[in-house]
C-alpha atoms as a PDB file:
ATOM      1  CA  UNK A   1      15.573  -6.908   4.471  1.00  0.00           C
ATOM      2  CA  UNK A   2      17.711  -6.831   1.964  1.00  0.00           C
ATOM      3  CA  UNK A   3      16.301  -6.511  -2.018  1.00  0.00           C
ATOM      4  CA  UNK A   4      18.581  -7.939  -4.578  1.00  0.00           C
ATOM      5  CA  UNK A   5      19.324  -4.848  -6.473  1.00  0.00           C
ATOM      6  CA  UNK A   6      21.852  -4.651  -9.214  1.00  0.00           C
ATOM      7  CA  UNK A   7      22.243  -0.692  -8.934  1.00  0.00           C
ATOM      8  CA  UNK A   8      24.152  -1.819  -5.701  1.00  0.00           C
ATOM      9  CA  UNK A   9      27.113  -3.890  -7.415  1.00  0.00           C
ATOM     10  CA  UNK A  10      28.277  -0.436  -7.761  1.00  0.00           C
ATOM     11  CA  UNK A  11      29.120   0.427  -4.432  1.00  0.00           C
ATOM     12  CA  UNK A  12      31.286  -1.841  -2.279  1.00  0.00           C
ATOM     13  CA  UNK A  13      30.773  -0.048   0.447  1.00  0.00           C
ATOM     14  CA  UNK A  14      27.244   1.674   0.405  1.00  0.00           C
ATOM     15  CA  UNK A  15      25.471   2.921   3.162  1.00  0.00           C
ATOM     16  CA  UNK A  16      22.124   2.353   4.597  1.00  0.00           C
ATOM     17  CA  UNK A  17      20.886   5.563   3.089  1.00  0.00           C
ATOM     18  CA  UNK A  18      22.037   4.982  -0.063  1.00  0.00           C
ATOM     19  CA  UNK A  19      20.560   1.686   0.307  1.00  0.00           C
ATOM     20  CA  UNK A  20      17.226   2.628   1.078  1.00  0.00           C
ATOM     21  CA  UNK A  21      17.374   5.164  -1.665  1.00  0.00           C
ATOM     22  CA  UNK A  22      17.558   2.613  -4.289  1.00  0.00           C
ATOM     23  CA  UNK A  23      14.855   0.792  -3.377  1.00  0.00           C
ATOM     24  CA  UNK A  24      12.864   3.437  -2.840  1.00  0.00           C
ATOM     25  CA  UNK A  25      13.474   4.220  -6.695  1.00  0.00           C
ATOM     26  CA  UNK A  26      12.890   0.961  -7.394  1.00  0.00           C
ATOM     27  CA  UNK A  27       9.402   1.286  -5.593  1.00  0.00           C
ATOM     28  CA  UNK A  28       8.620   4.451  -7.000  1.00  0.00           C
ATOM     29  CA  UNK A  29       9.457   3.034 -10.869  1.00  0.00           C
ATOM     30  CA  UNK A  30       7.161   0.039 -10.316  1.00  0.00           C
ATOM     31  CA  UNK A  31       4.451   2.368  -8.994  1.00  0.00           C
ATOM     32  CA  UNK A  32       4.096   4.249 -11.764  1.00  0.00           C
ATOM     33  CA  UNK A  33       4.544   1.247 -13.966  1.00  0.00           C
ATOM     34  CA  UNK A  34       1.621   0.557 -12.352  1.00  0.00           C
ATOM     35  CA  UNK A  35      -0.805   3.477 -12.611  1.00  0.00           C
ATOM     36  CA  UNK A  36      -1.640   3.275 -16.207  1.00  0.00           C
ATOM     37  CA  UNK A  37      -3.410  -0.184 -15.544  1.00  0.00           C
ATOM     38  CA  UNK A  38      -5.072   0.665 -11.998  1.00  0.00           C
ATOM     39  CA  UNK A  39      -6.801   3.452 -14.218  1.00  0.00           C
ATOM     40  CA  UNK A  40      -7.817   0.950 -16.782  1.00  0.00           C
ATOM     41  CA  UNK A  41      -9.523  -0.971 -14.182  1.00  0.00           C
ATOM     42  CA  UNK A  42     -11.235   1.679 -12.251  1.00  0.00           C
ATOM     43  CA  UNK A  43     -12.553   2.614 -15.955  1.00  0.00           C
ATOM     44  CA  UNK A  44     -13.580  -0.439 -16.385  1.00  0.00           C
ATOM     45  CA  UNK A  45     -15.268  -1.075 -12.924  1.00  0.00           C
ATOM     46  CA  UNK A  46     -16.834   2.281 -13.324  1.00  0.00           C
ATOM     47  CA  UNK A  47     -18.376   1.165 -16.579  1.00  0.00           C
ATOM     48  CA  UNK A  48     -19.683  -1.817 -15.514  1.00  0.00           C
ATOM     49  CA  UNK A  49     -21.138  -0.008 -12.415  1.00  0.00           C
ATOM     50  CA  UNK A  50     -23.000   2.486 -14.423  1.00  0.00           C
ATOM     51  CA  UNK A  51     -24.243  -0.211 -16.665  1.00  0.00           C
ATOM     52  CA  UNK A  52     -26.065  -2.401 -14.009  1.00  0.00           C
ATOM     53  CA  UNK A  53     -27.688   1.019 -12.750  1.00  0.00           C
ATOM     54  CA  UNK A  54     -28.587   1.818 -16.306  1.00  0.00           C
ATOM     55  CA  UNK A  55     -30.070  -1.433 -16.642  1.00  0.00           C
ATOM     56  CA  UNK A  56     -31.832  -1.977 -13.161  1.00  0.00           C
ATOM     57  CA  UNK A  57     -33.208   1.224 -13.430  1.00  0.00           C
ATOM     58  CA  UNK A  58     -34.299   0.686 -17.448  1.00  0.00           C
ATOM     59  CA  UNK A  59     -36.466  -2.861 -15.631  1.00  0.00           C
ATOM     60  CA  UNK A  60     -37.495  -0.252 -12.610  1.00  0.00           C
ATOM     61  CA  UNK A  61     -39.347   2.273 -14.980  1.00  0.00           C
ATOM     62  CA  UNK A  62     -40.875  -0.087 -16.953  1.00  0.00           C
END
């Protein structure tokens, strides 16, 4: 599988490690472009959890 990088227009003649090393930066940037949003949503979900148990429970007492 090869990934279309342009980091690898610098080598002509790069070699399967090297290869795999870019990519694996490129998966490792878009990770952590991702963890500011995966937080947001397990904020959110955990808001929205705690407010159905807040509100099932505030029809339970009463």
């Amino acid at each position: 599988m090869i990934l279309a990088l342009p980091e690898l227009k610098m080598y002509s003649d790069f070699s399967a490690y090297q290869h795999k090393h870019l990519i694996w930066k490129r998966i490792r940037r878009e990770i952590f472009r991702l963890i500011p949003s995966i937080i947001r949503l397990v904020e959110f979900l955990n808001y929205t959890v705690r407010g159905i148990i807040n509100f099932c429970d505030f029809f339970l007492k009463y």
